[in-house]
Each structure stands twice: as C-alpha cells, then as structure tokens.
Protein backbone atom coordinates (compact mmCIF):
# COMPACT_ATOMS: atom_id res chain seq x y z
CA UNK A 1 108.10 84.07 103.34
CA UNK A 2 108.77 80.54 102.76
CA UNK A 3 110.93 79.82 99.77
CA UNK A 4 110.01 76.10 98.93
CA UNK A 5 106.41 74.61 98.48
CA UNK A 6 105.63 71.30 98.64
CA UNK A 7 104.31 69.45 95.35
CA UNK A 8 100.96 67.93 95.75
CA UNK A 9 101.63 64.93 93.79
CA UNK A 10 104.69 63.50 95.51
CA UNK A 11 105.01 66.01 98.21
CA UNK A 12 108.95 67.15 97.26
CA UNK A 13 109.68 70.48 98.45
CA UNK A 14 110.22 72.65 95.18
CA UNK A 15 112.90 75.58 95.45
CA UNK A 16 110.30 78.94 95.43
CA UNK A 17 113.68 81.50 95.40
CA UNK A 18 112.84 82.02 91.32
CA UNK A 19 109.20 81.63 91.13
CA UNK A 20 107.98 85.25 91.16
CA UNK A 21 110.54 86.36 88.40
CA UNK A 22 108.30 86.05 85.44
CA UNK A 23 105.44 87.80 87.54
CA UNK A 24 101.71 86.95 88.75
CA UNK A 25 98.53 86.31 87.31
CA UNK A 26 95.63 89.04 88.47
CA UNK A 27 94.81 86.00 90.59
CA UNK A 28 98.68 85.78 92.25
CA UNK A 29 98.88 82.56 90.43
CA UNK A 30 101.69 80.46 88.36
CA UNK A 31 101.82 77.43 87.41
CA UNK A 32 105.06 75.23 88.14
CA UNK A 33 106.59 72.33 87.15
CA UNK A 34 107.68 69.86 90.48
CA UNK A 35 111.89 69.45 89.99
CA UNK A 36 111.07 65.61 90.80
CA UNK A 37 108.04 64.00 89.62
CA UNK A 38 107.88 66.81 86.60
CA UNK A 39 103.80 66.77 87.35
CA UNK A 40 102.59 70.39 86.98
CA UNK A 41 100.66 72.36 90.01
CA UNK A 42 99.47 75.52 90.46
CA UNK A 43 100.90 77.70 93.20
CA UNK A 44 98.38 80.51 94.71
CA UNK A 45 101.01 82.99 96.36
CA UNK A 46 99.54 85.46 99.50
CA UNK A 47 101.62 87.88 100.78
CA UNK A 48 101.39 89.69 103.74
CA UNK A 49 101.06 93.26 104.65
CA UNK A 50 104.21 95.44 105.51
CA UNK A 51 103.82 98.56 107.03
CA UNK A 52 105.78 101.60 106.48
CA UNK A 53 104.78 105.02 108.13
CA UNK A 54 106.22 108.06 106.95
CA UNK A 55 105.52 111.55 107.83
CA UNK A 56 103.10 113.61 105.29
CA UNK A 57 104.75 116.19 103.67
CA UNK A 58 102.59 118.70 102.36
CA UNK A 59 104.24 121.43 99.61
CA UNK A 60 103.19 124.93 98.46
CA UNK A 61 102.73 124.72 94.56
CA UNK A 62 105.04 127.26 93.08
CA UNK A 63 102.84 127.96 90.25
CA UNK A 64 99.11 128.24 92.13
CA UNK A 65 99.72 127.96 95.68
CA UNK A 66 97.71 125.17 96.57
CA UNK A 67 98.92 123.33 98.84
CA UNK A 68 99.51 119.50 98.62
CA UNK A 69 101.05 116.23 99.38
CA UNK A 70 101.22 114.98 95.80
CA UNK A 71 103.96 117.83 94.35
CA UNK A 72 105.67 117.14 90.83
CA UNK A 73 109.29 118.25 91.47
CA UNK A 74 111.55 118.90 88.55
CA UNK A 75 114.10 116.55 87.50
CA UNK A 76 111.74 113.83 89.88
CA UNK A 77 108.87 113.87 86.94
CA UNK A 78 109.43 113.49 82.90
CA UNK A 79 108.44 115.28 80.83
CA UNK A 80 108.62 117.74 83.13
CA UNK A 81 107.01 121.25 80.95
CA UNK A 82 110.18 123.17 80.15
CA UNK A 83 108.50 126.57 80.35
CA UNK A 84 107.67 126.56 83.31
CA UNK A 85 110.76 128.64 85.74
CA UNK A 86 108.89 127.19 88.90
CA UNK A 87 110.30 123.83 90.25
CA UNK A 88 107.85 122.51 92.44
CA UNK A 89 103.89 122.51 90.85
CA UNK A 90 101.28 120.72 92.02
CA UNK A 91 99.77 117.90 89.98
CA UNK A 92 96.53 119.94 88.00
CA UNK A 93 99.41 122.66 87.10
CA UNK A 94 101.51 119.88 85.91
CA UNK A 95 98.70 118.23 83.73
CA UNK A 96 97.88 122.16 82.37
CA UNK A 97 101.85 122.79 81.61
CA UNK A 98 102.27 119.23 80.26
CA UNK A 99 98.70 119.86 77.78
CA UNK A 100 100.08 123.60 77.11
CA UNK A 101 103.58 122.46 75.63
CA UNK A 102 101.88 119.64 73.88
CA UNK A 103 99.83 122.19 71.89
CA UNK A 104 102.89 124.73 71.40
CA UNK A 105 104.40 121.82 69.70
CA UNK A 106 101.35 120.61 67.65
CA UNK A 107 101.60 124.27 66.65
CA UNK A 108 105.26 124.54 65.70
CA UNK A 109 104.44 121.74 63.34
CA UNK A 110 102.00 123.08 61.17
C-alpha cells in the first residue's frame, strides 16, 4: 500500500500514513486537504485482498449436540447465560439461554 498520493491540483505527494484514522465513507472515500496548495481532493482508497486459510474447526454443542463451526465458548462471548453449567453451546442454544435469562430477569422485576 502506498502511503502518499499525489494532489491533483499541483501534483505534491501528500503523506497517506494518517488518512484512514477517522475511517471511510460506504464508498471508501475521504476527502483531504493537499499539505501544499491547501486545495481539497477526494481520495477513493481500494484495497486489496489478503488471504488467510485456517483449518475449520467444527465443535460438539454441549447443550444439544449439534455440531458446528460457529461455537459460543464461555468467557469468549458476553453475556454469556449464567445458568447454563455447559461451556461450549452452539449459537441457537446461545440465543435460547441468552432470551431465557432475559425473561427470568423481566420476571424478578415484577
């Protein structure tokens, strides 16, 4: 990735090192001030692919059995439903544990 761009008013090569700090548009776009004429440009940033294989690791729920790729491990997810004893649950029992201590504490509060 190049870290300067060249301003298309008066062609100085602007220092890019900052530029993604504040974050993109949806459109990967930013507008920027040159550091020598002070004309403003818009900068359209593209960013290439990098690859990184890993090896799919597929878990047995604890609470169902099913198994999956997409576990929710205690202590790795929050809120993580505290009455549940198993430590590894797939992501539907997660989602019924997370909805059932939601209504035990609606409950406790009326």
């Amino acid at each position: 990735m190049f870290d300067t761009t060249e301003c298309p008013y008066c062609e100085y090569e602007n220092d890019m090192s900052d530029a993604l700090s504040d974050g993109l548009s949806s459109d990967n776009t930013f507008d920027w001030e040159c550091e020598n004429c002070e004309e403003e440009f818009e900068v359209f940033v593209e960013f290439d692919p990098v690859y990184y294989p890993s090896k799919i690791v597929y878990e047995k729920c604890q609470k169902c059995g099913t198994t999956t790729r997409d576990i929710c491990e205690k202590g790795r997810i929050f809120p993580y439903p505290a009455h549940y004893k198993e430590t590894k649950i797939c992501r539907p029992c997660f989602h019924k544990g997370y909805l059932e201590e939601l209504e035990m504490e609606e409950k406790s509060h009326v």
